[in-house]
N, C-alpha and C. Protein backbone atom coordinates (compact mmCIF):
# COMPACT_ATOMS: atom_id res chain seq x y z
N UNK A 1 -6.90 33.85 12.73
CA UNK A 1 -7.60 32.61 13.03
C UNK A 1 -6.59 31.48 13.15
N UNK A 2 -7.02 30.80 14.33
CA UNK A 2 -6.07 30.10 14.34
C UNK A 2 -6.18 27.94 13.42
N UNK A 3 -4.92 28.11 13.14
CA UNK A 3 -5.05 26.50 12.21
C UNK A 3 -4.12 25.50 12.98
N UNK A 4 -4.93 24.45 12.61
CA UNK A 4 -4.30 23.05 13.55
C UNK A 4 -3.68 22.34 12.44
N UNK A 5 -2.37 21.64 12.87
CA UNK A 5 -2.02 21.16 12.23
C UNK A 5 -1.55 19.80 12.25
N UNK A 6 -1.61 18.32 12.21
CA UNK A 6 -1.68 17.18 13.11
C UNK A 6 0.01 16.51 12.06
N UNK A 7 0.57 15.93 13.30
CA UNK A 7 1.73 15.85 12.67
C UNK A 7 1.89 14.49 13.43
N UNK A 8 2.65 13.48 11.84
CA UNK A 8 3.11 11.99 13.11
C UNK A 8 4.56 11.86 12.01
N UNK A 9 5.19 11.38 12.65
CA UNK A 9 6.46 11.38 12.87
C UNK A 9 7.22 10.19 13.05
N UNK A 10 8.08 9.19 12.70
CA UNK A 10 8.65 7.51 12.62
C UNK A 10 9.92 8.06 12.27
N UNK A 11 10.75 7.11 13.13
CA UNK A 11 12.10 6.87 12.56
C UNK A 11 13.06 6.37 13.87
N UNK A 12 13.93 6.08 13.13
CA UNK A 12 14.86 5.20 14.20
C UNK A 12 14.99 6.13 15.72
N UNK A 13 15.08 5.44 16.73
CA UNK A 13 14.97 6.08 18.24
C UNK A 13 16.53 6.88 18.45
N UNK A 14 16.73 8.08 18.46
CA UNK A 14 18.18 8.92 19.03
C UNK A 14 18.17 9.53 20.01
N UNK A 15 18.84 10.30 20.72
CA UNK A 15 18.08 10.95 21.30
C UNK A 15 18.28 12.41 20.59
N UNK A 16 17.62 13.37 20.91
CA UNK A 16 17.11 14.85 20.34
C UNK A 16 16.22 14.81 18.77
N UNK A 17 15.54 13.56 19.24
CA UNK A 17 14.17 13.53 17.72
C UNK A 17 12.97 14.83 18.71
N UNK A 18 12.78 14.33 19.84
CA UNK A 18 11.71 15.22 20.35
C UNK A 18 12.56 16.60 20.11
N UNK A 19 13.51 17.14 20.45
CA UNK A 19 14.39 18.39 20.74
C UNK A 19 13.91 18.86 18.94
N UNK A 20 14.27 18.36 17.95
CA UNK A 20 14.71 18.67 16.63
C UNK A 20 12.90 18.86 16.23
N UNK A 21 11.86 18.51 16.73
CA UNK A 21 10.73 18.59 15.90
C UNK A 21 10.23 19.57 16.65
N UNK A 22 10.14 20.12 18.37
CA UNK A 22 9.60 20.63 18.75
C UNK A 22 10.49 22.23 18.57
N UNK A 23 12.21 22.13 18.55
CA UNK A 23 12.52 23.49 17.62
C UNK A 23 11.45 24.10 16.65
N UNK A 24 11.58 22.94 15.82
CA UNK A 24 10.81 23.75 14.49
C UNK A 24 9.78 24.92 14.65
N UNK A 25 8.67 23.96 15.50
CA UNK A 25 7.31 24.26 16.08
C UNK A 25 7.49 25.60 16.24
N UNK A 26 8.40 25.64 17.75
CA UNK A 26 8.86 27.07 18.45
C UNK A 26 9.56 28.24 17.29
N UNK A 27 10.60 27.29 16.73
CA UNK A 27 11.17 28.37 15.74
C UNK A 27 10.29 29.38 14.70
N UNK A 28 8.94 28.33 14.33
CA UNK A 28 8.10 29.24 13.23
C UNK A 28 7.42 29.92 14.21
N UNK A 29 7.73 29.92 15.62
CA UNK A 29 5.75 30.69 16.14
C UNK A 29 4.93 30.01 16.66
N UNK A 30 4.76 28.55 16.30
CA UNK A 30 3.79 27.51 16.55
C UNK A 30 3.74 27.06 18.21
N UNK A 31 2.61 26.33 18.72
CA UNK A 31 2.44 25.94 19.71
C UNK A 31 2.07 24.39 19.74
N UNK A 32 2.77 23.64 20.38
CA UNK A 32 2.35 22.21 20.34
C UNK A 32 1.34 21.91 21.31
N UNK A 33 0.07 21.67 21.31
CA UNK A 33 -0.89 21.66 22.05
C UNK A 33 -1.75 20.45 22.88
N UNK A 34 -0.77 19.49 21.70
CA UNK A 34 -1.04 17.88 22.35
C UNK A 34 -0.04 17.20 22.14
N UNK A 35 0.17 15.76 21.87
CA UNK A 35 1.34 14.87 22.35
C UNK A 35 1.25 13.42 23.15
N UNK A 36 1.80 12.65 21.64
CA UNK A 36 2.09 11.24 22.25
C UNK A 36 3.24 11.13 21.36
N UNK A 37 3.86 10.22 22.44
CA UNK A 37 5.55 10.13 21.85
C UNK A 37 5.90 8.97 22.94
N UNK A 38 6.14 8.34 21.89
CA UNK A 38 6.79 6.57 22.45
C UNK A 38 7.69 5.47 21.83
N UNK A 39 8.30 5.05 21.88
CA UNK A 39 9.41 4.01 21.55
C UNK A 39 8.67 2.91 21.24
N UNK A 40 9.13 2.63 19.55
CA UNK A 40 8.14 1.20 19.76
C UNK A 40 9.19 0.58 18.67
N UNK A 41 9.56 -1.11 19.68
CA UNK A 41 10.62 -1.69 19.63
C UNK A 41 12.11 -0.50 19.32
N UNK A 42 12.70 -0.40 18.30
CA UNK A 42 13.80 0.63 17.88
C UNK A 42 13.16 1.78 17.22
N UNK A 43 12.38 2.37 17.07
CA UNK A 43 11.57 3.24 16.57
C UNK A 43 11.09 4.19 17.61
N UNK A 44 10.93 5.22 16.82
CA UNK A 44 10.37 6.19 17.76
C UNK A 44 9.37 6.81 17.31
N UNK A 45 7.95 6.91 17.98
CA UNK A 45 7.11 7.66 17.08
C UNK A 45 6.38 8.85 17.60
N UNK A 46 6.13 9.74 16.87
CA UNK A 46 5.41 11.27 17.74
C UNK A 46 4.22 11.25 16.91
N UNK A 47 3.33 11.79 17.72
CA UNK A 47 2.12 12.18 17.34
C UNK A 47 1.65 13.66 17.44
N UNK A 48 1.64 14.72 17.16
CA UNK A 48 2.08 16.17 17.44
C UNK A 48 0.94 16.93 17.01
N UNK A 49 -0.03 17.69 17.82
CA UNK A 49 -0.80 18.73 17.14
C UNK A 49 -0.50 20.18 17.35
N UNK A 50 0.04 20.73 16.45
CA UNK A 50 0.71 22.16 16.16
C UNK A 50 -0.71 22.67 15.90
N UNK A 51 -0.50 24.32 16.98
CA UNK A 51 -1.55 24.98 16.39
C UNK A 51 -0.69 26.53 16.17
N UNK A 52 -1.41 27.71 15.14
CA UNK A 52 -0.69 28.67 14.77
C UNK A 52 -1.31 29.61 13.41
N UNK A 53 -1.29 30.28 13.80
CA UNK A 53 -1.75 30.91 12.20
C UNK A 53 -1.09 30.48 11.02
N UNK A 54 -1.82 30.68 9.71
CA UNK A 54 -1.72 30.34 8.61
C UNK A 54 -0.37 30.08 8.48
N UNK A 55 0.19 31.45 8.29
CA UNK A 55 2.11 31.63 8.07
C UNK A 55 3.04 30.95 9.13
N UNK A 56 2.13 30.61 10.29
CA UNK A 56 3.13 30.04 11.41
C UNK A 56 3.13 28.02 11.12
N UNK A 57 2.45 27.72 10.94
CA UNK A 57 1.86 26.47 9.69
C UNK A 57 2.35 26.34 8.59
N UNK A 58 2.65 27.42 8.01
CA UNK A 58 3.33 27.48 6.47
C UNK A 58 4.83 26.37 6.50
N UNK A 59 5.49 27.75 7.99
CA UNK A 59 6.88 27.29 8.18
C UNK A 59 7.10 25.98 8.55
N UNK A 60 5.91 25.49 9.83
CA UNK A 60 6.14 24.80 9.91
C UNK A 60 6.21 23.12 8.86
N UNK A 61 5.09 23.43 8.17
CA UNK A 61 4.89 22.40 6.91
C UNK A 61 6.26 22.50 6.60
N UNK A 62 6.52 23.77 5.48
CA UNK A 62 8.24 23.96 5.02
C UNK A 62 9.51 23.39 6.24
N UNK A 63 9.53 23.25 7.26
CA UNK A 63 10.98 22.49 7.41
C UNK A 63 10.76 21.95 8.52
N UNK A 64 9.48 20.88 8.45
CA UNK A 64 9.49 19.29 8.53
C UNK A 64 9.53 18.78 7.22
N UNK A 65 9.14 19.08 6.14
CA UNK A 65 9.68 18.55 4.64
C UNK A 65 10.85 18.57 4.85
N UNK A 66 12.03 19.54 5.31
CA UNK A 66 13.47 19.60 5.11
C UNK A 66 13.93 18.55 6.27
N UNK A 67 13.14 18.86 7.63
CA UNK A 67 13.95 17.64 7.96
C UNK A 67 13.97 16.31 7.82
N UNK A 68 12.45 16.07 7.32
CA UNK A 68 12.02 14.65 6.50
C UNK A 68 13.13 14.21 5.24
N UNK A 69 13.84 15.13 4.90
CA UNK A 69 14.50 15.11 3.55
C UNK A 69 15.73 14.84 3.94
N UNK A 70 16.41 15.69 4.84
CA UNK A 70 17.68 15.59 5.67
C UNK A 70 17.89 14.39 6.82
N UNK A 71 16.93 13.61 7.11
CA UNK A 71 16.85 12.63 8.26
C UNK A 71 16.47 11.32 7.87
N UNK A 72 16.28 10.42 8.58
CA UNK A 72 15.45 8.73 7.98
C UNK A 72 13.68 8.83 8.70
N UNK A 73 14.01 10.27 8.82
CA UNK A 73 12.52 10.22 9.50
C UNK A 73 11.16 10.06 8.31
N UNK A 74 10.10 9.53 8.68
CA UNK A 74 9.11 9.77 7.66
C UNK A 74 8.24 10.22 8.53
N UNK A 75 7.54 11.80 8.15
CA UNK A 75 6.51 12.53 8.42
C UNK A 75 5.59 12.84 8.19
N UNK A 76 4.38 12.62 8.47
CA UNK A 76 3.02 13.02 7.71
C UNK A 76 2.52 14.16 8.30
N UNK A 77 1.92 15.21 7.41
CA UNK A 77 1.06 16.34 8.09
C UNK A 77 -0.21 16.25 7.39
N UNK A 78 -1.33 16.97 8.30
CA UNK A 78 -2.58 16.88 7.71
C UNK A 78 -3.28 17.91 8.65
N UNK A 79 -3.60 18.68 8.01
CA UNK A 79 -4.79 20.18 8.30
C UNK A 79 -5.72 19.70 9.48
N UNK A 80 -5.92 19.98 10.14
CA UNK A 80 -7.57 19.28 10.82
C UNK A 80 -8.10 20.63 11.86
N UNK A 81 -9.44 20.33 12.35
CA UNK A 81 -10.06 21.30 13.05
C UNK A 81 -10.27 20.96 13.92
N UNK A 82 -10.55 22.03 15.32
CA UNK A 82 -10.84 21.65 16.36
C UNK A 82 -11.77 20.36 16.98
N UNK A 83 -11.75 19.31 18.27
CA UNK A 83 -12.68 18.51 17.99
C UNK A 83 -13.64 18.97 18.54
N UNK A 84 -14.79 18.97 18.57
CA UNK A 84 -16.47 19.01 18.93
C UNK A 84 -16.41 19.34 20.29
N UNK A 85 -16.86 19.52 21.22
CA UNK A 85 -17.24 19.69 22.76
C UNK A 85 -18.09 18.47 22.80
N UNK A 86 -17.44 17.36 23.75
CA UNK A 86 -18.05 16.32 23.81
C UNK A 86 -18.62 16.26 25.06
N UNK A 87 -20.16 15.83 25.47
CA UNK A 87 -20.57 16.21 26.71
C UNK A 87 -20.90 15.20 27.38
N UNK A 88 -20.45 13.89 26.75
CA UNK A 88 -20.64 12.47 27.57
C UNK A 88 -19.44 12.57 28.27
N UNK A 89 -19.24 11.68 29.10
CA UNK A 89 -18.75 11.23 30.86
C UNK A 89 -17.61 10.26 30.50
N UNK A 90 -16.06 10.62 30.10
CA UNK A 90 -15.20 10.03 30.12
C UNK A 90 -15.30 8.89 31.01
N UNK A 91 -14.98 7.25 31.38
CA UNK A 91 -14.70 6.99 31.78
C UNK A 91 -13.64 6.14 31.56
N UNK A 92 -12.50 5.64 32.63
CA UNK A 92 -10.95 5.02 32.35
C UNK A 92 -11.49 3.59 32.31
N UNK A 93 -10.83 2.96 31.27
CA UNK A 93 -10.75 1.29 31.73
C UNK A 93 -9.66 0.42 31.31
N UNK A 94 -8.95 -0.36 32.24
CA UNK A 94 -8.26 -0.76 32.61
C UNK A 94 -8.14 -2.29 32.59
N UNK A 95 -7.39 -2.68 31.48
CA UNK A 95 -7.19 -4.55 31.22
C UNK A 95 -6.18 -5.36 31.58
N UNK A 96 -5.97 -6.01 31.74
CA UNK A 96 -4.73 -6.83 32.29
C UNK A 96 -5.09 -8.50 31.93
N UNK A 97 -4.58 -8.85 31.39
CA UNK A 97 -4.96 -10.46 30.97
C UNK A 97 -3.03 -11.13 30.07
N UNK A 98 -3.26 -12.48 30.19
CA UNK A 98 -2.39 -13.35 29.82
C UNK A 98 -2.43 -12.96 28.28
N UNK A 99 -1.72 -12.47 27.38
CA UNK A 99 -1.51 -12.19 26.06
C UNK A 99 -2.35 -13.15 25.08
N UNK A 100 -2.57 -12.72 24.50
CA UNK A 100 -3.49 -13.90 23.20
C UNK A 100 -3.71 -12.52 21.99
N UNK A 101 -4.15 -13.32 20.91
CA UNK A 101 -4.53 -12.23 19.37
C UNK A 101 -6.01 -12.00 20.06
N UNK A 102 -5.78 -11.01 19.55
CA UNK A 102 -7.36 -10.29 19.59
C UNK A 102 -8.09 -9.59 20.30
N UNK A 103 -7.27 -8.95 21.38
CA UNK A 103 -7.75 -8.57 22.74
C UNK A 103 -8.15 -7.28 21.89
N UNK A 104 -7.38 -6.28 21.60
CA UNK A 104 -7.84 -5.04 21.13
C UNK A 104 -8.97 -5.27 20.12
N UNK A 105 -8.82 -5.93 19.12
CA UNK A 105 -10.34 -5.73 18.34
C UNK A 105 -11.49 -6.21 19.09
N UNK A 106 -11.32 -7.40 20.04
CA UNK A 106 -12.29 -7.88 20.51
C UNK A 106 -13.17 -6.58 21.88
N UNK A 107 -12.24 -6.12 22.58
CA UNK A 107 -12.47 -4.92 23.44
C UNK A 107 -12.76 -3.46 22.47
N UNK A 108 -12.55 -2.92 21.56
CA UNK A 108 -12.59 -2.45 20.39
C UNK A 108 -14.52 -2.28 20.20
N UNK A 109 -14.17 -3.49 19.77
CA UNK A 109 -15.78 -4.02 18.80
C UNK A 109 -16.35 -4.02 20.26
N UNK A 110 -16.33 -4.47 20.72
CA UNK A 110 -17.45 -4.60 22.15
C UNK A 110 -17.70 -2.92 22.62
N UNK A 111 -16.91 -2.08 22.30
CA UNK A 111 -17.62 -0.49 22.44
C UNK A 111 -18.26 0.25 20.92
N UNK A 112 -17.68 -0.66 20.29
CA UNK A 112 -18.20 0.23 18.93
C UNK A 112 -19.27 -0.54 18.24
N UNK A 113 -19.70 -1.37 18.85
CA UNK A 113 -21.09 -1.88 18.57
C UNK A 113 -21.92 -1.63 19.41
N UNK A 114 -21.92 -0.55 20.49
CA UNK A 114 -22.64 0.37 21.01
C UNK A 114 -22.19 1.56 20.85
N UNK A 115 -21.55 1.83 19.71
CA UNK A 115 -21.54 3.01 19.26
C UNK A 115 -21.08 3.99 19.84
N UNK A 116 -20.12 3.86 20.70
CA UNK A 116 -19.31 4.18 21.98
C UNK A 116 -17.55 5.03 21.45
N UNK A 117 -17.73 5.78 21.45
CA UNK A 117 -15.77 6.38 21.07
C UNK A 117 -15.08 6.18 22.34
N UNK A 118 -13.72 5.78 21.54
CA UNK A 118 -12.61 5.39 22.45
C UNK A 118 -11.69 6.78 22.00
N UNK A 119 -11.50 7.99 22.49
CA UNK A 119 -10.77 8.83 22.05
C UNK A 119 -9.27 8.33 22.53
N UNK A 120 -8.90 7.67 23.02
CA UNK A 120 -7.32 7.63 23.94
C UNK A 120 -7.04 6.03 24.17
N UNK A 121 -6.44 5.44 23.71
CA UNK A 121 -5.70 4.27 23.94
C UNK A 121 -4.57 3.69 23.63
N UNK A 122 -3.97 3.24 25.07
CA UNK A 122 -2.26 2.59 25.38
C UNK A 122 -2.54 0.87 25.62
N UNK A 123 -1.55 0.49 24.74
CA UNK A 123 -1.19 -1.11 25.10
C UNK A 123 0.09 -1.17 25.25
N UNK A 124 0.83 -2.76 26.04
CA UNK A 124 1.89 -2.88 26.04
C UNK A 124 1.60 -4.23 26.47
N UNK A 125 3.08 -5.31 25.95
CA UNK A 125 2.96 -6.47 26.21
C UNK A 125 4.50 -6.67 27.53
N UNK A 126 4.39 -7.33 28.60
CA UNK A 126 4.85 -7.54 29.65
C UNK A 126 4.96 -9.02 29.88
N UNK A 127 6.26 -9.11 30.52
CA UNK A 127 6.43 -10.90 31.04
C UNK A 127 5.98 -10.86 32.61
N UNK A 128 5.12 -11.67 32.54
CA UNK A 128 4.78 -11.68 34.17
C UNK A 128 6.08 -11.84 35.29
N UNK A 129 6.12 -11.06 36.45
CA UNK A 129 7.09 -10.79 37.13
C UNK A 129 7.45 -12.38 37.52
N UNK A 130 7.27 -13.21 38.05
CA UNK A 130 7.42 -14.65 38.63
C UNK A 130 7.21 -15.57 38.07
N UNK A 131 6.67 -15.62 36.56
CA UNK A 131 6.42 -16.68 36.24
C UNK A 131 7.11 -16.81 34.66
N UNK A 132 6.92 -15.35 34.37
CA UNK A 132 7.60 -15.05 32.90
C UNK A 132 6.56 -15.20 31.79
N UNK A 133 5.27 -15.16 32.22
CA UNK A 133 4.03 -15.51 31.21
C UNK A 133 3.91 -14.08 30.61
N UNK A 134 3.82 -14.30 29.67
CA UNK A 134 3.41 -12.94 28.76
C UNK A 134 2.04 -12.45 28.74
N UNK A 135 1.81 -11.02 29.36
CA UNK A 135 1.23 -10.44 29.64
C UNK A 135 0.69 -9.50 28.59
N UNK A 136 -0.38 -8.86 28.65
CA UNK A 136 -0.90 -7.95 28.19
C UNK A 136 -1.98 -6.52 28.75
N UNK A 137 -1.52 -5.71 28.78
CA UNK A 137 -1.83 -4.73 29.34
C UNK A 137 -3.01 -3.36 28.56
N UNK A 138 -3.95 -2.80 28.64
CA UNK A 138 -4.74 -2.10 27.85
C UNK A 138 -5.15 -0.91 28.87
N UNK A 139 -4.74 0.11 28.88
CA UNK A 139 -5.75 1.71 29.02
C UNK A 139 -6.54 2.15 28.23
N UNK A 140 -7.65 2.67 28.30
CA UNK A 140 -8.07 3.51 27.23
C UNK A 140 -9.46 4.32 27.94
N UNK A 141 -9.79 5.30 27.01
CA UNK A 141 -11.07 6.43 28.10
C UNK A 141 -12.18 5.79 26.81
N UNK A 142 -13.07 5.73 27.21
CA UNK A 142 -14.72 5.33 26.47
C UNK A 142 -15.36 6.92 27.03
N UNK A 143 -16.31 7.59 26.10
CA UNK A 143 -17.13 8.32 26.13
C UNK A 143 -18.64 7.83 26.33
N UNK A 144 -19.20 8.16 27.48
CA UNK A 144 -20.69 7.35 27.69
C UNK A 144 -21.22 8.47 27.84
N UNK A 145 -22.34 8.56 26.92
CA UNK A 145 -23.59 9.86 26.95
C UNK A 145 -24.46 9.64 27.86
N UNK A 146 -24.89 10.54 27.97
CA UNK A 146 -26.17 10.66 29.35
C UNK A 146 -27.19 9.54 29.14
N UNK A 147 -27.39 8.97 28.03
CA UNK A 147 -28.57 8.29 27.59
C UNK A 147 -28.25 6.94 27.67
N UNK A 148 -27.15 6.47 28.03
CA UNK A 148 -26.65 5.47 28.42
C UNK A 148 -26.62 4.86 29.78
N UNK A 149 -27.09 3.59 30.57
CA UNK A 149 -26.88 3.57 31.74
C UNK A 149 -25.90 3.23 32.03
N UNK A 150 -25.10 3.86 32.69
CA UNK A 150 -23.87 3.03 33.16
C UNK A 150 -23.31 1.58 33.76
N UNK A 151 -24.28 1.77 34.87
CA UNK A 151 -24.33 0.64 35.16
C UNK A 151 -24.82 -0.93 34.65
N UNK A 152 -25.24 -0.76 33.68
CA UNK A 152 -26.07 -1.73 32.82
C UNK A 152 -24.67 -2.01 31.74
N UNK A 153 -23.98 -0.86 31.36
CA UNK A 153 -22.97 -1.02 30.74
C UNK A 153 -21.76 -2.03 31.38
N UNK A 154 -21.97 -1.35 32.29
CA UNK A 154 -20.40 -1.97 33.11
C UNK A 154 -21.10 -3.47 33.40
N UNK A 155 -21.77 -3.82 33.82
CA UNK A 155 -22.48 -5.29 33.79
C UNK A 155 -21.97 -6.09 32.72
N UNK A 156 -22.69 -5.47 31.43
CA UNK A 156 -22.40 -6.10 30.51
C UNK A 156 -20.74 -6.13 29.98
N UNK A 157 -20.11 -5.00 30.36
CA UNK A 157 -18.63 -4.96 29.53
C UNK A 157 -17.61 -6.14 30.73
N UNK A 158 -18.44 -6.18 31.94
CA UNK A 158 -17.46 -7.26 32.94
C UNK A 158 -17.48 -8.46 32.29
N UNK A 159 -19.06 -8.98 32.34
CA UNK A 159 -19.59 -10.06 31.59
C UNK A 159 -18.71 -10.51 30.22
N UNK A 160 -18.64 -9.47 29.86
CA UNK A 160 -17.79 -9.76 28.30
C UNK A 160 -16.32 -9.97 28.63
N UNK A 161 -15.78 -9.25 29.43
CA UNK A 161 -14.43 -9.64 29.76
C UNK A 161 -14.18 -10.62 30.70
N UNK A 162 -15.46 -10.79 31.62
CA UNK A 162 -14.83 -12.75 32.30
C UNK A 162 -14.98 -13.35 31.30
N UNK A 163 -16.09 -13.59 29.98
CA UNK A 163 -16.32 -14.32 28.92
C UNK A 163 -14.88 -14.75 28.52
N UNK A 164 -13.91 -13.09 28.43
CA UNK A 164 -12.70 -13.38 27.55
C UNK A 164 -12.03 -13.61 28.42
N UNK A 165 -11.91 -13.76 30.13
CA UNK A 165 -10.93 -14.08 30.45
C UNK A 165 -9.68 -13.07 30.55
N UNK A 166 -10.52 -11.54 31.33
CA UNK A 166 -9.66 -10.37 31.19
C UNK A 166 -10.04 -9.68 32.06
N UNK A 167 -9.01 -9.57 32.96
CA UNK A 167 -9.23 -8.54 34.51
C UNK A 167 -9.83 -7.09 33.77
N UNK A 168 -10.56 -6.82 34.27
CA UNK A 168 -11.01 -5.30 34.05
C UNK A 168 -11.22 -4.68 35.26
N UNK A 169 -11.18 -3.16 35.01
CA UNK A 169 -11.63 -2.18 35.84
C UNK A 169 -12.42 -1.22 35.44
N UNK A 170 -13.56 -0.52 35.36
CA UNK A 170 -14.18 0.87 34.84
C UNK A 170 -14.72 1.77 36.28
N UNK A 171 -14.23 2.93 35.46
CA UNK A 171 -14.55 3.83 36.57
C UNK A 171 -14.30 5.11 36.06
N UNK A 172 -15.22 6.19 36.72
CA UNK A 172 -15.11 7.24 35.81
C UNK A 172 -13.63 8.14 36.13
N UNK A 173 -13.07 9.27 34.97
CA UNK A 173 -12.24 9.66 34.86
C UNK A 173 -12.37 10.77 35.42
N UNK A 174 -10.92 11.01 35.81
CA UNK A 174 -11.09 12.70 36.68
C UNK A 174 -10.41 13.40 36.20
N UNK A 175 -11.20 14.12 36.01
CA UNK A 175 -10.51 15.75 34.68
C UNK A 175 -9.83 16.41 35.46
């Protein structure tokens, strides 16, 4: 039977941090089955889901402790299970607005007060090409169930983002 194993990963940016964690993986047996890995400011961080039988999990637990011990890296592992078969309708949406606090909780809360999952989301802050205004940038996928209208949604989520003063786009995702 097979066990998942969710792994995140911090420490100063070198290069061969990806090379040195995904050895391990391979070395015990294991399979890395997902993956986010990004530079943030001098840091580097992985997000890693190892899957593998019990003993192939074992190893791997055993020497990410060693290289956590041997490195400035700090590593967390944690057991988890497959996720659910989700049968609502990914769709992508897409932000772009002049930087200010609050864009993510405010876009955030505006799906999760319809009770809405955001499984996947990227930000990044940018100087506007010509002017040098600091920018802010947002991806992320929303899950909308059948019982939801879409269009009534997207009405309202535009509405909320001219409110805030934030280019949007929604549109569904292609698997």
């Amino acid at each position: 039977m097979e066990k998942l194993l969710a792994v995140t990963a911090i420490g100063p940016d070198r290069a061969g941090l990806i090379r040195d964690l995904s050895e391990i993986v391979t070395d015990a047996g294991g399979n890395i089955q997902q993956s986010r890995m990004i530079a943030l400011g001098s840091e580097f961080a992985m997000l890693v889901l190892v899957g593998g039988n019990w003993h192939v999990i074992s190893r791997v637990r055993e020497k990410l402790d060693q290289l956590q011990q041997s490195s400035d890296l700090t590593i967390t592992l944690r057991d988890t299970e497959p996720r659910p078969v989700d049968v609502s309708a990914p769709y992508l949406i897409d932000i772009v607005s002049l930087d200010h606090e609050g864009i993510v909780r405010d876009i955030s809360g505006f799906f999760a007060s319809r009770n809405l999952g955001i499984p996947e989301m990227s930000t990044r802050q940018y100087n506007a090409p010509h002017t040098g205004a600091p920018m802010f940038s947002l991806q992320f996928t929303v899950n909308i169930p059948a019982d939801v209208q879409v269009a009534v949604l997207r009405d309202e989520f535009l509405a909320f983002c001219d409110e805030q003063n934030l280019d949007a786009i929604m549109e569904p995702a292609q698997r």
